[in-house]
PDB file of N, CA and C in Angstrom:
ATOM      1  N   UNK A   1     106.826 100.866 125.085  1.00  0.00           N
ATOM      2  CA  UNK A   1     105.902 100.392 124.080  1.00  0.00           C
ATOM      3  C   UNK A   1     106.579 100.291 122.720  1.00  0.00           C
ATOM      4  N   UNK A   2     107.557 100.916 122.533  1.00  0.00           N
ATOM      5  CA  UNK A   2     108.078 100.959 120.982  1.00  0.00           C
ATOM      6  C   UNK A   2     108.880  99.914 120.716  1.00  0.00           C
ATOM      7  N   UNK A   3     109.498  99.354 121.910  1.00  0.00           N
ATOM      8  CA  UNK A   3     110.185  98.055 121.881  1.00  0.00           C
ATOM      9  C   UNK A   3     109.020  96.769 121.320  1.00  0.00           C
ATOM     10  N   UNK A   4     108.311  96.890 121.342  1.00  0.00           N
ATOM     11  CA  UNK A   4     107.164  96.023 121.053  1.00  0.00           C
ATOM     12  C   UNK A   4     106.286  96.639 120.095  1.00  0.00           C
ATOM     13  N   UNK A   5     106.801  96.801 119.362  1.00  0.00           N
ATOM     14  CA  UNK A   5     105.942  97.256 117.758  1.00  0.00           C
ATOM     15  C   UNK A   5     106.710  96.202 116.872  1.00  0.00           C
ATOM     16  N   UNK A   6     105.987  95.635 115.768  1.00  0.00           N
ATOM     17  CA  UNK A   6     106.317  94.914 115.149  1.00  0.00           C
ATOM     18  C   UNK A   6     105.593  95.554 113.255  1.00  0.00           C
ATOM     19  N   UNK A   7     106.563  95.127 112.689  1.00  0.00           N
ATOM     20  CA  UNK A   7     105.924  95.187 111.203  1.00  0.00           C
ATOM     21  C   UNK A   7     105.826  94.171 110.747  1.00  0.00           C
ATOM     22  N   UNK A   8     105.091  94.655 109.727  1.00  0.00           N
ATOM     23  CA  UNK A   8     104.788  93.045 109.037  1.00  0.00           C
ATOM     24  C   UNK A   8     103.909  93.280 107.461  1.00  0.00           C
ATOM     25  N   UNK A   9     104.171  92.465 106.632  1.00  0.00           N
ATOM     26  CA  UNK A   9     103.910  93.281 105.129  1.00  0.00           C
ATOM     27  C   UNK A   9     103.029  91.725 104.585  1.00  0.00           C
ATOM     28  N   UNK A  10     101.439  92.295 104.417  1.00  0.00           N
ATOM     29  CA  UNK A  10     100.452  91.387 103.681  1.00  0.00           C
ATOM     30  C   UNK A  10      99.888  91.629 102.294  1.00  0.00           C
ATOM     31  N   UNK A  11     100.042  90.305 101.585  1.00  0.00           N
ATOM     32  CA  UNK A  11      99.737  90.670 100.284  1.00  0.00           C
ATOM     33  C   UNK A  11      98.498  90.044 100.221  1.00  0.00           C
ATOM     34  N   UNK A  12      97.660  90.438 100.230  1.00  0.00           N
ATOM     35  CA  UNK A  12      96.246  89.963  99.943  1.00  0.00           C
ATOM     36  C   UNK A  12      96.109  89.640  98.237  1.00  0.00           C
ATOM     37  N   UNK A  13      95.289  88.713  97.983  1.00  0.00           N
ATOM     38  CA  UNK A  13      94.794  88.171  96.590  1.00  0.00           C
ATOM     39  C   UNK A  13      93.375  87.565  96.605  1.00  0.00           C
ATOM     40  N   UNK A  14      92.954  88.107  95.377  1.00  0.00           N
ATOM     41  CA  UNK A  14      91.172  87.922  95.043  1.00  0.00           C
ATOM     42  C   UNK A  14      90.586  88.842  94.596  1.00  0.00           C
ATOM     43  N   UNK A  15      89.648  89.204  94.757  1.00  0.00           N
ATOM     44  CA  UNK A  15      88.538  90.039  94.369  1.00  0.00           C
ATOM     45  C   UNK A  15      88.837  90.898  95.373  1.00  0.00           C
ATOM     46  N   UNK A  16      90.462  92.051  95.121  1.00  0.00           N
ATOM     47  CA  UNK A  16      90.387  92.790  96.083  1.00  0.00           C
ATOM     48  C   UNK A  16      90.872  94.355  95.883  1.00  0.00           C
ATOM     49  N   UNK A  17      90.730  94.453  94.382  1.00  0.00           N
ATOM     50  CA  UNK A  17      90.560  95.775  93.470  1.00  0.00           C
ATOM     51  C   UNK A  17      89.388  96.276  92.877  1.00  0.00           C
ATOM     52  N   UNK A  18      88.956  97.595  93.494  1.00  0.00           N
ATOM     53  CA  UNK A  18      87.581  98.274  92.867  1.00  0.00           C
ATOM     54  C   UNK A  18      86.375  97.502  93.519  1.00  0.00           C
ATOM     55  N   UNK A  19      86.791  97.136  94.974  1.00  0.00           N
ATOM     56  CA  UNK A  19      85.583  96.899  95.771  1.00  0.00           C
ATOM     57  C   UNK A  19      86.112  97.648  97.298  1.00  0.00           C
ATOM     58  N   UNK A  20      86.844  98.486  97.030  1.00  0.00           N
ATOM     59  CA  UNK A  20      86.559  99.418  98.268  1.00  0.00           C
ATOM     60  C   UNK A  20      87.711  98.456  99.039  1.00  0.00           C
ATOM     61  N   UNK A  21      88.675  97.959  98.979  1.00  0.00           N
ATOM     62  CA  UNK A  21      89.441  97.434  99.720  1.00  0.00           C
ATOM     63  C   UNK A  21      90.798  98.389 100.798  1.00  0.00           C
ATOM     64  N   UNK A  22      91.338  98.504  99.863  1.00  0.00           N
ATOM     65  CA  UNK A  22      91.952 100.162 100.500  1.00  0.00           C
ATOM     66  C   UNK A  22      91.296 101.041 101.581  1.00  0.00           C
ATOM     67  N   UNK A  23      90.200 101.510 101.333  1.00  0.00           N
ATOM     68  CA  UNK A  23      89.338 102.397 102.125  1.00  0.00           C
ATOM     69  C   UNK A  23      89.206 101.584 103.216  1.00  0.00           C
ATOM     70  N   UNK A  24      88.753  99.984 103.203  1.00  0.00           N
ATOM     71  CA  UNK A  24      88.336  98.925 104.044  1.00  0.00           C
ATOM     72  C   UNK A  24      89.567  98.967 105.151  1.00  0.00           C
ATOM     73  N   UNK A  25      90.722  98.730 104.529  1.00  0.00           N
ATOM     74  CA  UNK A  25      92.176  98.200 105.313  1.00  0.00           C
ATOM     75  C   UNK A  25      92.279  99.623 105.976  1.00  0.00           C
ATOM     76  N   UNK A  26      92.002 101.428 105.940  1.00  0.00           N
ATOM     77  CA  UNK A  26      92.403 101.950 106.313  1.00  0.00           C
ATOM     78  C   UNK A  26      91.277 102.359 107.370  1.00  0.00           C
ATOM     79  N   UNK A  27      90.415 101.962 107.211  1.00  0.00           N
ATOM     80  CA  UNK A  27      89.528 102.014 108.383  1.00  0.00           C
ATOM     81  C   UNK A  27      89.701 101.564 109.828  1.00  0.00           C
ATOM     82  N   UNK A  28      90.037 100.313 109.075  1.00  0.00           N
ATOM     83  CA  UNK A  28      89.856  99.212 110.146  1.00  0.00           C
ATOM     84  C   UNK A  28      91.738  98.936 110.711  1.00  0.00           C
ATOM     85  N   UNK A  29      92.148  99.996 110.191  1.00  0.00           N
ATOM     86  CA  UNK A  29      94.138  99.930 110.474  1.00  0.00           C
ATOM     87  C   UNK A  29      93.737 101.236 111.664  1.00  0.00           C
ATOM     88  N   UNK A  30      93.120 102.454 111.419  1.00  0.00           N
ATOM     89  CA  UNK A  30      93.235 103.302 112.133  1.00  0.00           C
ATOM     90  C   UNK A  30      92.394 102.836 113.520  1.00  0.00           C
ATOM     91  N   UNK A  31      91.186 102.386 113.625  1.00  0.00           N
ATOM     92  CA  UNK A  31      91.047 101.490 114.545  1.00  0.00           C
ATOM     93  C   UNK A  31      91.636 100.870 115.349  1.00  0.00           C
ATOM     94  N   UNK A  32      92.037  99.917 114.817  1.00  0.00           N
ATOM     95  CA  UNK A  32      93.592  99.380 116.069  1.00  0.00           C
ATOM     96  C   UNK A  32      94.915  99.864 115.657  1.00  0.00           C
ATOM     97  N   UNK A  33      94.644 101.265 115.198  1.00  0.00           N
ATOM     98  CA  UNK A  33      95.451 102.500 116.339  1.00  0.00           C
ATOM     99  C   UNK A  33      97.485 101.874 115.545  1.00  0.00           C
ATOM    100  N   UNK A  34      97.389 101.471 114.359  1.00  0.00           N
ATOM    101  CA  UNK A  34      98.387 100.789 113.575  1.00  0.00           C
ATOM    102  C   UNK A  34      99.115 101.930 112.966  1.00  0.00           C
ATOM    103  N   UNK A  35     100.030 102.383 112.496  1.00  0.00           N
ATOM    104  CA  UNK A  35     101.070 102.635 111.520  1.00  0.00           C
ATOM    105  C   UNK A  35     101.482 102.355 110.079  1.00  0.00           C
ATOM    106  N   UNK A  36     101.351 102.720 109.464  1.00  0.00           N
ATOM    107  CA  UNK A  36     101.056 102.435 108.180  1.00  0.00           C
ATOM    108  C   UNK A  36     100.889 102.911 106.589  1.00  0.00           C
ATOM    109  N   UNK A  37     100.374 101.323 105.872  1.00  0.00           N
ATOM    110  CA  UNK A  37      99.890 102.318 104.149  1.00  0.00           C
ATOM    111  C   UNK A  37      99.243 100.993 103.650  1.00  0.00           C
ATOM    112  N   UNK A  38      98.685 101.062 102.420  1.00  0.00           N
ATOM    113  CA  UNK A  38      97.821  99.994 101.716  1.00  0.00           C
ATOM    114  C   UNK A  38      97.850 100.657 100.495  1.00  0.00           C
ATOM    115  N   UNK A  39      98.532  99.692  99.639  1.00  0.00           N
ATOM    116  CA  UNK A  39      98.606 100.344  97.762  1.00  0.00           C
ATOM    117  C   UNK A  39      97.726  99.363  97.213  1.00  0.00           C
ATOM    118  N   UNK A  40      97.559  99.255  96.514  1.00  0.00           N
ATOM    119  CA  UNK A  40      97.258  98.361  94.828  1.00  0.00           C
ATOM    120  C   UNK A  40      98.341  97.890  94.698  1.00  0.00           C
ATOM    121  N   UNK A  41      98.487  96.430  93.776  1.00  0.00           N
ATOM    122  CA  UNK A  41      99.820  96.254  93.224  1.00  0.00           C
ATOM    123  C   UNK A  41      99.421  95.902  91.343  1.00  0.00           C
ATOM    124  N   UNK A  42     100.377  96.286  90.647  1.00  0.00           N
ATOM    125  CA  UNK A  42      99.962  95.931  89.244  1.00  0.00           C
ATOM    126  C   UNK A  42      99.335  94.638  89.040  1.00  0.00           C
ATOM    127  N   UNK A  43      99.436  93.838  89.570  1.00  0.00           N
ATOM    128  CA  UNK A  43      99.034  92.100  89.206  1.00  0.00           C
ATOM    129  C   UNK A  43      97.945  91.865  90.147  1.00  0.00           C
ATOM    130  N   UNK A  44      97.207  93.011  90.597  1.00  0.00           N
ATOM    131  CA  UNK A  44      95.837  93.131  91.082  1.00  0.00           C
ATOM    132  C   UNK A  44      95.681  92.794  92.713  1.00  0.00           C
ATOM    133  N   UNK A  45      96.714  92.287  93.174  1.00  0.00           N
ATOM    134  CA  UNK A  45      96.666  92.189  95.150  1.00  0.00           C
ATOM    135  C   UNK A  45      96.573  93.718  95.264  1.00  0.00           C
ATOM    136  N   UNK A  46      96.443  93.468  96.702  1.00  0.00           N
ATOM    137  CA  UNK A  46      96.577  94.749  97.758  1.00  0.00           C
ATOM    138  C   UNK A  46      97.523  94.331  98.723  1.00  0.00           C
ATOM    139  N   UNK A  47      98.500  95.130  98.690  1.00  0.00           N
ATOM    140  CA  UNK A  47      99.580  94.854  99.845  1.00  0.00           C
ATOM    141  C   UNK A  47      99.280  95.986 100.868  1.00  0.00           C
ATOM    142  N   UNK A  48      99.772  95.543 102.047  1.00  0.00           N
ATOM    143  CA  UNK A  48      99.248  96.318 103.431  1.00  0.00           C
ATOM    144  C   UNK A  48     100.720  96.179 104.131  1.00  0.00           C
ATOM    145  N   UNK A  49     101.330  97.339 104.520  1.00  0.00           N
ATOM    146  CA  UNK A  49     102.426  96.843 105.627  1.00  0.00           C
ATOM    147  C   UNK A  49     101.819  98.131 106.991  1.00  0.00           C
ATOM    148  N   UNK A  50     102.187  97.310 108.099  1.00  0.00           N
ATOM    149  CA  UNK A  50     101.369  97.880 109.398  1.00  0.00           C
ATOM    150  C   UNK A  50     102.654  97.575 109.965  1.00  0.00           C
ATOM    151  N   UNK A  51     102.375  98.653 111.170  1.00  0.00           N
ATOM    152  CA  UNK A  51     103.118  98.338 112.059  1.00  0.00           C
ATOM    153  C   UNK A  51     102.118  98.679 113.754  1.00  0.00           C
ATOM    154  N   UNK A  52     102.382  97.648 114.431  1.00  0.00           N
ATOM    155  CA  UNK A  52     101.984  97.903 115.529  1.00  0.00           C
ATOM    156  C   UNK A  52     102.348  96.736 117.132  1.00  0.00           C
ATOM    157  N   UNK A  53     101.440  96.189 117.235  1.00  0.00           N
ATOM    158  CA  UNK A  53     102.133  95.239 118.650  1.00  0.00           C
ATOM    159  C   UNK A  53     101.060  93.879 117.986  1.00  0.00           C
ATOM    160  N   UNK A  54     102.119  92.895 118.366  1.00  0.00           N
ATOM    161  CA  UNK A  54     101.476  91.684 117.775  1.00  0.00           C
ATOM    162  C   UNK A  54      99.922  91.302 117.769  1.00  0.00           C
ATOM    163  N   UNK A  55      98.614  91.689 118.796  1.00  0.00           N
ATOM    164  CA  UNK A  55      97.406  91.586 118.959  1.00  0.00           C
ATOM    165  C   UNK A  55      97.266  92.502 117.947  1.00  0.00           C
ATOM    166  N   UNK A  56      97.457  93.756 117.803  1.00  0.00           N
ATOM    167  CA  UNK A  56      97.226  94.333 116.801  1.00  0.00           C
ATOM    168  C   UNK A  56      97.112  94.372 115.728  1.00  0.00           C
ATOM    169  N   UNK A  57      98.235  93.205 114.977  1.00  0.00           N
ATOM    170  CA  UNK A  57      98.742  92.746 113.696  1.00  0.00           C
ATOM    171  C   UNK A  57      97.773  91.324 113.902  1.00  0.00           C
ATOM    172  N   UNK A  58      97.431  90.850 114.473  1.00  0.00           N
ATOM    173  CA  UNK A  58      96.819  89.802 114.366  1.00  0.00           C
ATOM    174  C   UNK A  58      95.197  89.933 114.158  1.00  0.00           C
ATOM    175  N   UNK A  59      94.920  91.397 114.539  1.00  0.00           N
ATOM    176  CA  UNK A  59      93.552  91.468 114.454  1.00  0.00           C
ATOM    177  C   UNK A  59      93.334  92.180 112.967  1.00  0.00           C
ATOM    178  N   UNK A  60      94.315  92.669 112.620  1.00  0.00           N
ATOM    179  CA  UNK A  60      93.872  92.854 111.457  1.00  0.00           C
ATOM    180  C   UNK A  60      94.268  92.078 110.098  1.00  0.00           C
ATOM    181  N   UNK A  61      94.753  91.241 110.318  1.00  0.00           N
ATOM    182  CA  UNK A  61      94.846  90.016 109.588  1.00  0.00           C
ATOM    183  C   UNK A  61      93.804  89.197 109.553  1.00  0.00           C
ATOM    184  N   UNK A  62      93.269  88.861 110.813  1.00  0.00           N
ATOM    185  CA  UNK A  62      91.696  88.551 110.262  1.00  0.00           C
ATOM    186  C   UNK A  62      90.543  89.402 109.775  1.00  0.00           C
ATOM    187  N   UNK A  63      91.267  90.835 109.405  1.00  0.00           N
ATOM    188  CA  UNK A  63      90.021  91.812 108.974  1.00  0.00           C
ATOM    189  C   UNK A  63      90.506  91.133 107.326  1.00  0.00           C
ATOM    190  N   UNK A  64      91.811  91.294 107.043  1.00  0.00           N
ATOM    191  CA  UNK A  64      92.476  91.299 105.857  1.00  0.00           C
ATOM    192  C   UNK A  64      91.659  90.103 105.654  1.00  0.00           C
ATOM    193  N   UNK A  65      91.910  89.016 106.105  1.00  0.00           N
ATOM    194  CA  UNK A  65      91.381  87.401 105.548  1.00  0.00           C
ATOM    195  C   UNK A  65      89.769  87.374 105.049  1.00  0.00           C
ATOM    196  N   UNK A  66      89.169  88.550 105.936  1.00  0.00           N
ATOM    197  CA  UNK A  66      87.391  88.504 106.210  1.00  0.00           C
ATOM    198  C   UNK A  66      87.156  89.635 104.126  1.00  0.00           C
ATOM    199  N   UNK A  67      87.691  90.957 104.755  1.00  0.00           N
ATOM    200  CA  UNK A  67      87.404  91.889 103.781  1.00  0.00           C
ATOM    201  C   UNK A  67      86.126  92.245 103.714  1.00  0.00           C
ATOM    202  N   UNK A  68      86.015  93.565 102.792  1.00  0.00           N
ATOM    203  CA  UNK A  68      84.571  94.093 103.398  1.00  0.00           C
ATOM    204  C   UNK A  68      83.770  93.612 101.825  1.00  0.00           C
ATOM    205  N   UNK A  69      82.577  93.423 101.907  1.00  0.00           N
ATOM    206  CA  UNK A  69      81.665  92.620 101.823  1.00  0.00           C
ATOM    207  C   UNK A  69      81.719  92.628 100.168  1.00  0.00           C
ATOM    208  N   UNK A  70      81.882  93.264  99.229  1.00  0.00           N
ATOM    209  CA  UNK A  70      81.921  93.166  97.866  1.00  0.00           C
ATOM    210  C   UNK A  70      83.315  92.760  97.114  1.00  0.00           C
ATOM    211  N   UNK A  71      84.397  92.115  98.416  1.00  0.00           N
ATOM    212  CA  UNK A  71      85.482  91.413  98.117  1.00  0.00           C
ATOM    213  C   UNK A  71      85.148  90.107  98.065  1.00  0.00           C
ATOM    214  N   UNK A  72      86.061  89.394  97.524  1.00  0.00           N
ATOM    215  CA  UNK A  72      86.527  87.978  97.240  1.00  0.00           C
ATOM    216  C   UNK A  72      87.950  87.842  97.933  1.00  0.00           C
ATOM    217  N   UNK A  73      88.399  87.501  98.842  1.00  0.00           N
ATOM    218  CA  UNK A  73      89.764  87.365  99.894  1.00  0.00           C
ATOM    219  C   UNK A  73      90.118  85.522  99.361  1.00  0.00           C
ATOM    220  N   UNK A  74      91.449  85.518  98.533  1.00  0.00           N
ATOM    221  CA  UNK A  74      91.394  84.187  98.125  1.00  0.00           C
ATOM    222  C   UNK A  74      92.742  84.045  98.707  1.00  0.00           C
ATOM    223  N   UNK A  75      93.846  84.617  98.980  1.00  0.00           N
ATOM    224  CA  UNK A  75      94.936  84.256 100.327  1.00  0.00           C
ATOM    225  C   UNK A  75      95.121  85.606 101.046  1.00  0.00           C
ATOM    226  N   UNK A  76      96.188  85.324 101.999  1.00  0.00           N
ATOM    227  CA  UNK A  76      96.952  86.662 102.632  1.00  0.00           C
ATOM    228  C   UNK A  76      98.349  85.596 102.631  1.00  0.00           C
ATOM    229  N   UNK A  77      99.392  86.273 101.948  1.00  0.00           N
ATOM    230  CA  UNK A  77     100.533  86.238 102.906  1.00  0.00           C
ATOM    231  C   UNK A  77     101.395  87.331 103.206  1.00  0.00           C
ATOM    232  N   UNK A  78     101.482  86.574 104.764  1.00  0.00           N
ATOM    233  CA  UNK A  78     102.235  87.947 105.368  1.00  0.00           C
ATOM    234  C   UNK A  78     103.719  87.193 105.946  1.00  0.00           C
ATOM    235  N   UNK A  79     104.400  88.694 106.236  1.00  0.00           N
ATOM    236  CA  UNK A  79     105.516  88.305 106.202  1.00  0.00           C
ATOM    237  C   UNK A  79     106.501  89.582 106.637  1.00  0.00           C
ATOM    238  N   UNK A  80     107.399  89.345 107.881  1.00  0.00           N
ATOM    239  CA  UNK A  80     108.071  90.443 108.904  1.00  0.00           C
ATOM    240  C   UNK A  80     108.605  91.319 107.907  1.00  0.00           C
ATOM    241  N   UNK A  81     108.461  92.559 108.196  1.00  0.00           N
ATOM    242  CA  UNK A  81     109.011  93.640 107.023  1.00  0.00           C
ATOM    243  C   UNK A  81     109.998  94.733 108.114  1.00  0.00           C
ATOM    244  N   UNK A  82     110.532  95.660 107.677  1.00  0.00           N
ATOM    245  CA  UNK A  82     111.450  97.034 108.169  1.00  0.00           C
ATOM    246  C   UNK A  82     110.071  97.947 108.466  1.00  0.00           C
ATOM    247  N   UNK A  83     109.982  98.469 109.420  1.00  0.00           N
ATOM    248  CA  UNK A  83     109.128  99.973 109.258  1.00  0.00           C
ATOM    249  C   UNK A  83     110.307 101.327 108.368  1.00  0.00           C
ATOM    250  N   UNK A  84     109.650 101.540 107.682  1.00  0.00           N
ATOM    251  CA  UNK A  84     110.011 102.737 106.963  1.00  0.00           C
ATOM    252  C   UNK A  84     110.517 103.856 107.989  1.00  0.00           C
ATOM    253  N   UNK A  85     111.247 104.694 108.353  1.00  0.00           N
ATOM    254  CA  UNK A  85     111.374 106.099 108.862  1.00  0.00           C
ATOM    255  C   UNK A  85     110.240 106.804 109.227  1.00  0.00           C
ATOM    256  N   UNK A  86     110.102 107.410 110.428  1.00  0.00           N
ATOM    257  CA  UNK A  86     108.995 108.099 110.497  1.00  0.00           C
ATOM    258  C   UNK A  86     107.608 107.833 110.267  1.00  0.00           C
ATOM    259  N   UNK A  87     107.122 106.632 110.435  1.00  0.00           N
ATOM    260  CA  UNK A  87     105.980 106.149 110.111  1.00  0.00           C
ATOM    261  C   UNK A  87     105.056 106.253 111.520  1.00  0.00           C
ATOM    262  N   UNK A  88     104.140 107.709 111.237  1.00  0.00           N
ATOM    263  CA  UNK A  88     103.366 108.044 112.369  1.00  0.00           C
ATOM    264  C   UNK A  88     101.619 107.719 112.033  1.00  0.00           C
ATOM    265  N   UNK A  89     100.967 107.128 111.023  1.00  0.00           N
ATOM    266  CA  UNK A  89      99.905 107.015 110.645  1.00  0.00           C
ATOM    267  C   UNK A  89      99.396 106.017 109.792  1.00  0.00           C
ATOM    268  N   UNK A  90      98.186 105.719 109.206  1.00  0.00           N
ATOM    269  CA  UNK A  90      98.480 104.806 108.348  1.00  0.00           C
ATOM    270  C   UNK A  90      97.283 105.363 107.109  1.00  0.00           C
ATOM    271  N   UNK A  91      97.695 105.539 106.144  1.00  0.00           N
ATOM    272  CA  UNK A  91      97.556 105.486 104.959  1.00  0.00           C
ATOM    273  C   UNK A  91      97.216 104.854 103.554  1.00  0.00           C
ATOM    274  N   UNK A  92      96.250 105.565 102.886  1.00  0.00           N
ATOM    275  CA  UNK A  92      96.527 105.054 101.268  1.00  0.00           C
ATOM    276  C   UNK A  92      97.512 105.427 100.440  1.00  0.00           C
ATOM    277  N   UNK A  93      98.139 103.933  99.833  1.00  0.00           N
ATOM    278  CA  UNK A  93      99.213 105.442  98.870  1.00  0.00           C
ATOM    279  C   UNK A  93      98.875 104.617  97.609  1.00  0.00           C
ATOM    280  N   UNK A  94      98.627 105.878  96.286  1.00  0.00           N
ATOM    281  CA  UNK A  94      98.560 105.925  95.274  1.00  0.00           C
ATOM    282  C   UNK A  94      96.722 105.691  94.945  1.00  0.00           C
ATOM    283  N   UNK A  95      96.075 106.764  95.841  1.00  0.00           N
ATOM    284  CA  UNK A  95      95.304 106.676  95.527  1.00  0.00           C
ATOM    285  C   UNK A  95      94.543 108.081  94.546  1.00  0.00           C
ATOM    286  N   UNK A  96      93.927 107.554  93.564  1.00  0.00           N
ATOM    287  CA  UNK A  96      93.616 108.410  92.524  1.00  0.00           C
ATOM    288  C   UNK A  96      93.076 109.771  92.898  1.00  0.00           C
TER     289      UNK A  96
END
């Protein structure tokens, strides 16, 4: 199975700071059972890098595209990334 994990790093843009977006992506990351983190970025996206098996990454790319209900989702791009070392969970980082 580990031969078939894939990463992959999405920058979401829109109405997707201070509507619960973070909390949203880590819900719905631990769900399909992903690897991971979801920050803020200064210029107001949310970047997400996951790691898991391609259905996996694909289903939550349409969570990313959808967003939970007091977002505005105006792109995603994603794009193959490194998994970090030791990446057993998935996470918020830098949350207050």
């Amino acid at each position: 199975m580990a031969d078939n994990l894939i990463t992959k790093r999405y920058v979401v843009r829109g109405r997707v700071q201070g509507v619960g977006f973070r909390w949203f992506v880590q819900r719905e990351a631990e769900a399909l059972d992903l690897s991971g983190w979801v920050r803020n970025t200064p210029d107001g996206a949310v970047e997400v890098l996951a790691s898991g098996s391609e259905q996996q990454l694909a289903a939550l790319a349409a969570k990313l595209k959808q967003g939970p209900r007091a977002a505005r989702v105006d792109s995603v791009e994603e794009s193959v990334a490194q998994a970090p070392p030791n990446l057993r969970s998935f996470h918020i980082e830098g949350a207050w």
